[in-house]
Protein backbone atom coordinates (compact mmCIF):
# COMPACT_ATOMS: atom_id res chain seq x y z
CA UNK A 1 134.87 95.58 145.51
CA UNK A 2 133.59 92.13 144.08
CA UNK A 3 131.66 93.42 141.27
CA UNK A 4 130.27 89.28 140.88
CA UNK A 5 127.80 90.57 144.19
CA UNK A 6 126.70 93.23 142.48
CA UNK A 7 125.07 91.32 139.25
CA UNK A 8 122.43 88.89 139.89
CA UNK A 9 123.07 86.19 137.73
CA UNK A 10 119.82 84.10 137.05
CA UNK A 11 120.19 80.91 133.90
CA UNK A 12 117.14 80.95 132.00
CA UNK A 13 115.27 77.87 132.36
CA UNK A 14 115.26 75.59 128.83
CA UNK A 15 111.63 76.22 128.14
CA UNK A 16 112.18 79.77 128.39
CA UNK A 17 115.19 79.80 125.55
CA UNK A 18 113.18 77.30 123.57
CA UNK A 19 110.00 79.98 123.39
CA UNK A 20 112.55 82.42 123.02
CA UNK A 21 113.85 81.18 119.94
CA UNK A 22 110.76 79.83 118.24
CA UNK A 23 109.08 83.33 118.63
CA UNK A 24 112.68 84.69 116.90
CA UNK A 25 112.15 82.14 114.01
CA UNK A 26 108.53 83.24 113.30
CA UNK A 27 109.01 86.39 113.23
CA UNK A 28 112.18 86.34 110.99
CA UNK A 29 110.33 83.63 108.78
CA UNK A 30 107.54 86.37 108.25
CA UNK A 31 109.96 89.30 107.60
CA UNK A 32 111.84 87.42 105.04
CA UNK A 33 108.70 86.21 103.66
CA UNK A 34 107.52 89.46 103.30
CA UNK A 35 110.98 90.79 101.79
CA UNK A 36 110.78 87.98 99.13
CA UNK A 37 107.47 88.97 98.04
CA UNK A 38 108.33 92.50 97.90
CA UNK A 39 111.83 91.27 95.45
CA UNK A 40 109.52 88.99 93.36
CA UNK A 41 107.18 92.24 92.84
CA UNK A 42 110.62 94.40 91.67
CA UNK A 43 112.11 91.93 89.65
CA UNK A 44 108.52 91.32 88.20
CA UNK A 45 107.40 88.09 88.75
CA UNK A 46 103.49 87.70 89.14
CA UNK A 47 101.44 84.65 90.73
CA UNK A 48 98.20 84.90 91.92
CA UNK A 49 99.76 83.61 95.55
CA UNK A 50 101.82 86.45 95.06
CA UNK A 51 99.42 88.91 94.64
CA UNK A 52 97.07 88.07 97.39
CA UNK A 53 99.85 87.82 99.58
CA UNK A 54 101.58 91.45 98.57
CA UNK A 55 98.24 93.15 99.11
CA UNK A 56 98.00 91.49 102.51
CA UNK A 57 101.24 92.45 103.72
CA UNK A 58 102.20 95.95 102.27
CA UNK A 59 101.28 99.14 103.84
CA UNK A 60 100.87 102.08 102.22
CA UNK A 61 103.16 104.90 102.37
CA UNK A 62 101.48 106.99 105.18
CA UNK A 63 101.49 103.52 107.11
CA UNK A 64 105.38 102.60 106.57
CA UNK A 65 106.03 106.19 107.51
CA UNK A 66 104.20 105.91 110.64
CA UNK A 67 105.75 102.62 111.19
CA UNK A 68 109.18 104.11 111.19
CA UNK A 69 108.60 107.18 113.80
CA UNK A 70 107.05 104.40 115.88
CA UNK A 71 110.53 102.62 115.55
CA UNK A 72 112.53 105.30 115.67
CA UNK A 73 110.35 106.30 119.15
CA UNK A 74 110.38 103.37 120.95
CA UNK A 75 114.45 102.92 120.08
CA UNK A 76 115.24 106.48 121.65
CA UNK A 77 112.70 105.39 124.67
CA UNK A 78 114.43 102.66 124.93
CA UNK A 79 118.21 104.59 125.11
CA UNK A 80 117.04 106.84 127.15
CA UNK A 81 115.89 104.41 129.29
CA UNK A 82 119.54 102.17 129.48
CA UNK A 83 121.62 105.10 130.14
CA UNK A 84 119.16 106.40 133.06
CA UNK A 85 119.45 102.28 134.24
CA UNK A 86 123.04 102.23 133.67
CA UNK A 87 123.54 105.16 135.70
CA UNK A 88 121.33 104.45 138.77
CA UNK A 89 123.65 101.00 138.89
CA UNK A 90 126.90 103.17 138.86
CA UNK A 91 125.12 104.98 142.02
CA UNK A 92 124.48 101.80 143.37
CA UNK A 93 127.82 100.71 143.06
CA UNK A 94 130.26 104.13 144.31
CA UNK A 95 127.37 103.77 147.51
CA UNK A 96 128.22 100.42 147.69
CA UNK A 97 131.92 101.11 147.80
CA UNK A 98 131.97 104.09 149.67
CA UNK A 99 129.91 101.92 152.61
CA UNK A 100 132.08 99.10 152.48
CA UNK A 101 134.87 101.41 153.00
């Protein structure tokens, strides 16, 4: 079996990878921004920058709890739903063999 027939190869067109990887910059950009406001708290270094921007971004404890079920959901939805894909395409393919044969 060519296993190149069964993959459908499509390139990503250059405007797609660009928005790609400007929406991958902001968002890592805002989580380390975050993070270094969080380390300037702990290591105790106070601006009034600071402080409007640590009580913007920090959730309370109920809220960062919450946050991480949500996480921890939507990764488990997300395995469940790759091995359930993974195995429909290993159907696919022993149907595939078996009728070319």
């Amino acid at each position: 079996m060519d296993k190149d027939k069964l993959v459908i190869r499509k390139k990503t067109s250059l405007w797609s990878r660009l928005r790609r990887m400007i929406l991958l910059i902001i968002l890592w950009a805002v989580a380390i921004y975050v993070l270094a406001i969080n380390l300037c708290f702990i290591f105790g270094v106070y601006s009034d920058g600071l402080v409007v921007n640590y009580s913007l971004f920090n959730l309370s404890f109920h809220l960062y709890k919450l946050l991480g079920y949500l996480i921890i959901t939507i990764g488990g939805i997300v395995a469940v739903y790759g091995v359930i894909h993974i195995r429909n395409l290993k159907r696919k393919a022993a149907a595939h063999d078996k009728d070319n044969a």
